[in-house]
Protein backbone atom coordinates (compact mmCIF):
# COMPACT_ATOMS: atom_id res chain seq x y z
CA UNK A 1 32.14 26.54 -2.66
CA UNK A 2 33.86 23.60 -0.72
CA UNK A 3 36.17 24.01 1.88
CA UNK A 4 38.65 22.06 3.99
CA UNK A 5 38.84 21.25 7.88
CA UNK A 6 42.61 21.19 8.56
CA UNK A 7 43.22 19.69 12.22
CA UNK A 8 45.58 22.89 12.34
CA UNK A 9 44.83 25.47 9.93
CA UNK A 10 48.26 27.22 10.44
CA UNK A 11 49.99 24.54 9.10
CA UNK A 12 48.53 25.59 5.85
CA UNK A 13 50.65 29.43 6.39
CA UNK A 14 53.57 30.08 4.51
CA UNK A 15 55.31 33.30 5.50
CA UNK A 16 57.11 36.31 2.98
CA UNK A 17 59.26 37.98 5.69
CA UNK A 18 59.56 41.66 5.03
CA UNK A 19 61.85 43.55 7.66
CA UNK A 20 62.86 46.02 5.22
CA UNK A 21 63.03 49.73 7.35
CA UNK A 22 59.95 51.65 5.12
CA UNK A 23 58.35 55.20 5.45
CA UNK A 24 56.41 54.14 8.79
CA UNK A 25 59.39 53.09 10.84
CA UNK A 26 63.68 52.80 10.55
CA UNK A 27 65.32 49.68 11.76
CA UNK A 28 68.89 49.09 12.25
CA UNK A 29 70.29 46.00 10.39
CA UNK A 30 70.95 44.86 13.73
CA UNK A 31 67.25 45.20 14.53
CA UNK A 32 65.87 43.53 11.15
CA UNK A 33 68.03 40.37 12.14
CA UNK A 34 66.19 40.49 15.57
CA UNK A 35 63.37 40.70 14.23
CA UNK A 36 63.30 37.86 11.84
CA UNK A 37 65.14 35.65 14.01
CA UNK A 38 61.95 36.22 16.60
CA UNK A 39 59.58 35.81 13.51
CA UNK A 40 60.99 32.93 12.74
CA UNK A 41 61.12 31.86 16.38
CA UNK A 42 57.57 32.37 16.89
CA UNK A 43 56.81 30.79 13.57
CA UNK A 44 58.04 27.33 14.33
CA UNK A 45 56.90 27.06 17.57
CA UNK A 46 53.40 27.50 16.18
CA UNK A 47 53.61 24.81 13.64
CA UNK A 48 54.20 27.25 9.95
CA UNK A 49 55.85 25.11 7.91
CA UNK A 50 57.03 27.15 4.70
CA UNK A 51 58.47 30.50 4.06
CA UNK A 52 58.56 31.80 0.54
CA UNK A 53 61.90 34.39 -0.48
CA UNK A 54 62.78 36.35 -3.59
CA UNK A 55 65.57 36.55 -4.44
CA UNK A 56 66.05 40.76 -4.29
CA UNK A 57 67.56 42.69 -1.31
CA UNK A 58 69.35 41.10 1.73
CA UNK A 59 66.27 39.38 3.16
CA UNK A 60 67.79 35.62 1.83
CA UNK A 61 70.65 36.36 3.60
CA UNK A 62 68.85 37.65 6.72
CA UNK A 63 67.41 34.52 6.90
CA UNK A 64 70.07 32.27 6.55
CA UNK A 65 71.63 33.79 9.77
CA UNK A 66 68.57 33.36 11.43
CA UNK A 67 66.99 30.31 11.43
CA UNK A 68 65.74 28.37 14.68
CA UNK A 69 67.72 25.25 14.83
CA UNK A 70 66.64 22.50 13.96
CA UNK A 71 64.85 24.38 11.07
CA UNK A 72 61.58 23.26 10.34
CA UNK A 73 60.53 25.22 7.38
CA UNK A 74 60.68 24.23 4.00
CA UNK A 75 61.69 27.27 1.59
CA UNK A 76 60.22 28.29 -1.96
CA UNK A 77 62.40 30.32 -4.03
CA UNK A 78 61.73 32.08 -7.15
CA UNK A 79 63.89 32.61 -10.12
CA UNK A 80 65.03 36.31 -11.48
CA UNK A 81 63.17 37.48 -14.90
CA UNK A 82 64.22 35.04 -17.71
CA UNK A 83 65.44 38.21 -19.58
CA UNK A 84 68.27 38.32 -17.36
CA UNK A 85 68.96 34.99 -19.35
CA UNK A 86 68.75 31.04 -18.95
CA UNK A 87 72.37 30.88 -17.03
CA UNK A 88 71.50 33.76 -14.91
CA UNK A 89 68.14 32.59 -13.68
CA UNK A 90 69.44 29.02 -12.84
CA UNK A 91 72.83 30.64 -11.27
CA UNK A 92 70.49 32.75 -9.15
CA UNK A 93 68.10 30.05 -7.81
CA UNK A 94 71.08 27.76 -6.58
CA UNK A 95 72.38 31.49 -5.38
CA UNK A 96 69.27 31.53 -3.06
CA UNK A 97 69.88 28.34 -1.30
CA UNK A 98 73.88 29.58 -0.84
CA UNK A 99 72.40 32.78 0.85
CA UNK A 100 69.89 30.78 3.02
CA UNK A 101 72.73 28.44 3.89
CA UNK A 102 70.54 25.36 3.02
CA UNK A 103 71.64 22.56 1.07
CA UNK A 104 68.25 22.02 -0.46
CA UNK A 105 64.84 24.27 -1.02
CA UNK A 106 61.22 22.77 -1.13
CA UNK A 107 60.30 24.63 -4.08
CA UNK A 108 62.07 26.79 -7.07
CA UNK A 109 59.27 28.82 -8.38
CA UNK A 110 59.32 30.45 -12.29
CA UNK A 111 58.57 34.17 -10.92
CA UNK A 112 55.95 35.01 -13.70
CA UNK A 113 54.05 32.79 -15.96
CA UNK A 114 54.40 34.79 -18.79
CA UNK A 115 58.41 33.78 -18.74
CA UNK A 116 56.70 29.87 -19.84
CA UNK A 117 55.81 31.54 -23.46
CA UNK A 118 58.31 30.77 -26.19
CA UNK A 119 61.25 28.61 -26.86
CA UNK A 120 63.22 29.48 -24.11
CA UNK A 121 60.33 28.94 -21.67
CA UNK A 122 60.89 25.44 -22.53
CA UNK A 123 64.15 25.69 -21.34
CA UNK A 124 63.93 27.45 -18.24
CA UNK A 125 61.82 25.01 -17.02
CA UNK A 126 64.17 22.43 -18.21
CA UNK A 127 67.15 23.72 -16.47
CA UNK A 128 64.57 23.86 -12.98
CA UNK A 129 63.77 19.99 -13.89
CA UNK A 130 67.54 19.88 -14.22
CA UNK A 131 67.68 20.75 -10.48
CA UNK A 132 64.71 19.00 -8.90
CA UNK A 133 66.74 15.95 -10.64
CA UNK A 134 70.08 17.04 -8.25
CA UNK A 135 68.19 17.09 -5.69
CA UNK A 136 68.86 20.88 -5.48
CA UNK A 137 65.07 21.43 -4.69
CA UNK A 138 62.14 19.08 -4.24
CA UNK A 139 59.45 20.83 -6.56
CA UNK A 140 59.02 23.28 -9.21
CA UNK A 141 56.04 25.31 -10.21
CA UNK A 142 55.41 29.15 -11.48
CA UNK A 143 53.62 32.25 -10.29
CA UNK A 144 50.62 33.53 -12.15
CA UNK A 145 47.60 35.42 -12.04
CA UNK A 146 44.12 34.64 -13.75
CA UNK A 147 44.95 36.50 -16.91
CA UNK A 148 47.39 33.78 -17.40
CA UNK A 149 44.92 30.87 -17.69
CA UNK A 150 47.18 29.41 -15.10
CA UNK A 151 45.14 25.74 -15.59
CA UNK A 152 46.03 25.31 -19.03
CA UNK A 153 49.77 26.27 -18.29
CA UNK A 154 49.64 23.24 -15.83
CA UNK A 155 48.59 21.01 -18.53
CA UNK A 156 51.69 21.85 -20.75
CA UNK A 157 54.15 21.94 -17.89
CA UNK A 158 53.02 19.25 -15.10
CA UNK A 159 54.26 22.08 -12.14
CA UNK A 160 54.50 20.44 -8.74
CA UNK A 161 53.06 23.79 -7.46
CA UNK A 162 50.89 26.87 -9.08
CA UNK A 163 51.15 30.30 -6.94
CA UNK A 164 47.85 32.48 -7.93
CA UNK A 165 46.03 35.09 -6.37
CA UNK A 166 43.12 35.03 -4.46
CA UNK A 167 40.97 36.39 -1.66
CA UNK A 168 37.74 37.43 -0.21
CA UNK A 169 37.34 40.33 -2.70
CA UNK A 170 38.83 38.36 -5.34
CA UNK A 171 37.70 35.28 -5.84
CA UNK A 172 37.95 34.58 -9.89
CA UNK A 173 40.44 31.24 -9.00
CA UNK A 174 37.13 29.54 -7.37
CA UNK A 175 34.42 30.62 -9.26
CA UNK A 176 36.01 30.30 -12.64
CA UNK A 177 37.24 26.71 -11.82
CA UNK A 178 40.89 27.40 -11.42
CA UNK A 179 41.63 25.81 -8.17
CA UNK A 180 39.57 22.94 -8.12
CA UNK A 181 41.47 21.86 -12.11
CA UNK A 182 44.86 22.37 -10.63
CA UNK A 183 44.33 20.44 -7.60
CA UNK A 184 41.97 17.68 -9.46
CA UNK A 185 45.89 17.15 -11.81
CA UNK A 186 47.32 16.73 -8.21
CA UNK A 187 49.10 20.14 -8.19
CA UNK A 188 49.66 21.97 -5.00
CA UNK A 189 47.98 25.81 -4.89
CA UNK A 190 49.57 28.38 -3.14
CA UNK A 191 47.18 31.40 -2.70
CA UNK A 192 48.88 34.61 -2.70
CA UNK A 193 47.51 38.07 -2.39
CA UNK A 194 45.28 37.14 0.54
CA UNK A 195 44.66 40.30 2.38
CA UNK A 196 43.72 42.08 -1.30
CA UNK A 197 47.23 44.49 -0.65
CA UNK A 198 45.36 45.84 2.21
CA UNK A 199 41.93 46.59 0.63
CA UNK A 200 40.26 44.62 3.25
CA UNK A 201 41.27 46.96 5.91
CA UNK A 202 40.71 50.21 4.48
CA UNK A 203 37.21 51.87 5.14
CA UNK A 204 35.68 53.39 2.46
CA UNK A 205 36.30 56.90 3.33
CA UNK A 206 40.24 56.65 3.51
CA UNK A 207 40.66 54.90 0.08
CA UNK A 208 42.75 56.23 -2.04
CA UNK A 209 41.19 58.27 -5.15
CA UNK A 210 42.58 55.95 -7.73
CA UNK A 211 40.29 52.93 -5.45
CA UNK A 212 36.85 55.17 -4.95
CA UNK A 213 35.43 52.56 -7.23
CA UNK A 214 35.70 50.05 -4.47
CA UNK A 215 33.82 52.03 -1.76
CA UNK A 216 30.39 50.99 -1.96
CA UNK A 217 31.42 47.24 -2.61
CA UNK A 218 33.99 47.52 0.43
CA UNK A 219 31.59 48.94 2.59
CA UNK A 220 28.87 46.20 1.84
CA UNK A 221 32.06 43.50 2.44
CA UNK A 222 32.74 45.09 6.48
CA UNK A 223 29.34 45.79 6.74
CA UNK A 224 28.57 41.95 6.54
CA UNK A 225 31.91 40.74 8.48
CA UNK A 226 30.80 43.54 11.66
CA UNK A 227 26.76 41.42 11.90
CA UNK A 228 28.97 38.57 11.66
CA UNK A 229 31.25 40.08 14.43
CA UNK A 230 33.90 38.70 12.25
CA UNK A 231 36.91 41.06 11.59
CA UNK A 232 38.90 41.65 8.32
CA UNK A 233 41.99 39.31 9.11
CA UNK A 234 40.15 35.94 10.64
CA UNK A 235 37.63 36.39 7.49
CA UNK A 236 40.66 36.44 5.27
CA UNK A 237 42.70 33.97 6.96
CA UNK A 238 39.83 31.44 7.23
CA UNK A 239 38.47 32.06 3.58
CA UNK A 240 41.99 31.28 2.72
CA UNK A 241 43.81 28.50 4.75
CA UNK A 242 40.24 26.54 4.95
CA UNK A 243 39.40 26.66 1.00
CA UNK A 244 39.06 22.71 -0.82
CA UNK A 245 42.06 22.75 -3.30
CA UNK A 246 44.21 24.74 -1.38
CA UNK A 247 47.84 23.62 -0.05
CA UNK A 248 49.32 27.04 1.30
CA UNK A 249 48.17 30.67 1.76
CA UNK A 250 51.39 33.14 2.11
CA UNK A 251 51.25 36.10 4.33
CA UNK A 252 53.62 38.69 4.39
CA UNK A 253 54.92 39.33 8.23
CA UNK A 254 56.87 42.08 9.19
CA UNK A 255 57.04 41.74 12.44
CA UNK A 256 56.76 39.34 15.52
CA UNK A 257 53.58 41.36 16.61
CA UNK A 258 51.88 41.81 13.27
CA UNK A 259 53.00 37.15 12.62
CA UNK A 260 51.35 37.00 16.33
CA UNK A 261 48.26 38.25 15.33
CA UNK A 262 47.64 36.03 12.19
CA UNK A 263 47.96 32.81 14.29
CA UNK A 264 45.14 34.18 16.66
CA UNK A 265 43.64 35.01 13.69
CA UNK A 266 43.72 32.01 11.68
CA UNK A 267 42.41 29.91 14.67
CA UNK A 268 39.38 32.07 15.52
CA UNK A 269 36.29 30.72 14.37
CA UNK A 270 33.85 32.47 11.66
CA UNK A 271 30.95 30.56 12.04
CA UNK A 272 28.53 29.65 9.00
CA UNK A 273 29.95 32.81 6.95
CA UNK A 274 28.68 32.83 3.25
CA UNK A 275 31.93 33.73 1.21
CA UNK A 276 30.59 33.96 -1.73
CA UNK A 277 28.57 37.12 -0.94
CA UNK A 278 31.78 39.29 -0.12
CA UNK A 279 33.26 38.39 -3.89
CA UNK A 280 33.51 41.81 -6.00
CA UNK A 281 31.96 41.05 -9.25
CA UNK A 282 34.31 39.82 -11.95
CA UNK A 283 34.23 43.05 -13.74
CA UNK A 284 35.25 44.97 -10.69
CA UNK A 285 37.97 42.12 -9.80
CA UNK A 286 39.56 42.53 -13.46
CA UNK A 287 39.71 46.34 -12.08
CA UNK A 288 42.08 45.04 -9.02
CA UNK A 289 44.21 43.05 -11.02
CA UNK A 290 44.67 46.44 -13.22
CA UNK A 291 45.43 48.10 -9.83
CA UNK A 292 47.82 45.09 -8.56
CA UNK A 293 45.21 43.90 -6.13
CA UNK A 294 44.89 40.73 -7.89
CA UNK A 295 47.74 39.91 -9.15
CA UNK A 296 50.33 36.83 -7.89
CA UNK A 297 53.10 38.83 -4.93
């Protein structure tokens, strides 16, 4: 397994804001505009250089009156389902950009690579072309997960980007070749589910029933990062922004605490840590992507 030494790692980051209120705290809309104004804030002055959107909820908008100015991000945008139809999902895309207030995106990303299959695939990535051509965005790519045999997709489409999953549980995208064929056609990889939806940071006795299967592997995983005196977050953050192949890793931030805390993260060292070993067998990864842990967010 090869990896990278980026000068600064963060500048491989790209950040999903989330300020949404949830079951743990409220926030006033007043408060979520705060917050991602400071995210933001915080962001740029620590040299992140992308923030990823979909296009559901208010957060666009949140973000278009929000940004530090000069902006320095570059945004990726994904399109609605393509069963909401061709006009829709191109109306939408150009939508996201309106709600952002930005004349132009750095990416417009098909949300699910199962959308590619068919006739009509053909032309939703045709009408995406159509807007890289305007000038509307800069790239185009699409979101899968393993299942999708995301390298062979890239060989019929030519994507300027690939979003996939992978992390220190999961690690199918390395091991099966995945990475290293996308970025040998030139094709940027964006890692997504980097934290494994939390798995990382849940000991064994607190998991869920529905995850008990993971316990003995997850204890074996923070069992090896606590002789390394390596937490959960730097292990993740450096197996992700630091792997040979890879252009981005997107974290989801929810706060100017919780983004604070990945930059000190991402910079600490890990020493000579041997990845590999913390990888759940394929079988059991197949199990995550049944349980959403592995699948493209």
């Amino acid at each position: 397994m090869k990896f990278a030494d980026p000068h600064n790692p963060v500048e491989r980051l790209a950040l999903a804001l989330s300020t949404e209120a949830d079951r743990h705290r409220s926030l006033s809309l007043r408060q979520r505009e705060e917050a991602t104004r400071l995210i933001l804030q915080t962001a740029a002055d620590a040299g992140v250089g992308m923030v990823v959107t979909k296009p559901d909820g208010d957060g666009e908008r949140l973000l278009g009156q929000s940004w530090p100015f000069p902006s320095p991000f570059g945004v990726s945008v994904r399109t609605v389902a393509l069963s909401e139809g061709l006009d829709r999902a191109e109306a939408r895309a150009r939508r996201s950009l309106e709600h952002m207030g930005l004349p132009r995106g750095e990416a417009v990303m098909v949300q699910s690579a199962a959308d590619l299959a068919g006739a009509e695939g053909r032309m939703l990535w045709a009408r995406l072309q159509g807007l890289k051509d305007r000038g509307l965005f800069r790239k185009i790519g699409f979101i899968a997960g393993i299942e999708d045999s995301p390298a062979a997709l890239a060989r019929r489409f030519q994507p300027d980007i690939v979003q996939l999953p992978c992390n220190l549980l999961d690690q199918r995208a390395v091991r099966n070749g995945t990475i290293e064929s996308l970025a040998e056609m030139g094709t940027e990889v964006h890692l997504s589910s980097v934290f494994a939806k939390g798995l990382l940071f849940t000991t064994s006795d607190r998991l869920p029933e529905s995850y008990g299967a993971f316990g003995p592997a997850l204890s074996r995983v923070r069992r090896r990062m606590a002789e390394a005196r390596v937490d959960p977050m730097q292990a993740a953050l450096n197996f992700a922004v630091n792997l040979q192949g890879v252009s981005r890793a997107i974290v989801t931030v929810n706060s100017p605490a919780q983004l604070r805390a990945i930059l000190a993260a991402t910079y600490a060292p890990c020493g000579d840590m041997d990845w590999s070993s913390m990888a759940l067998e394929d079988s059991s990864a197949a199990m995550t992507t049944r349980l959403g842990v592995g699948r493209a967010a």
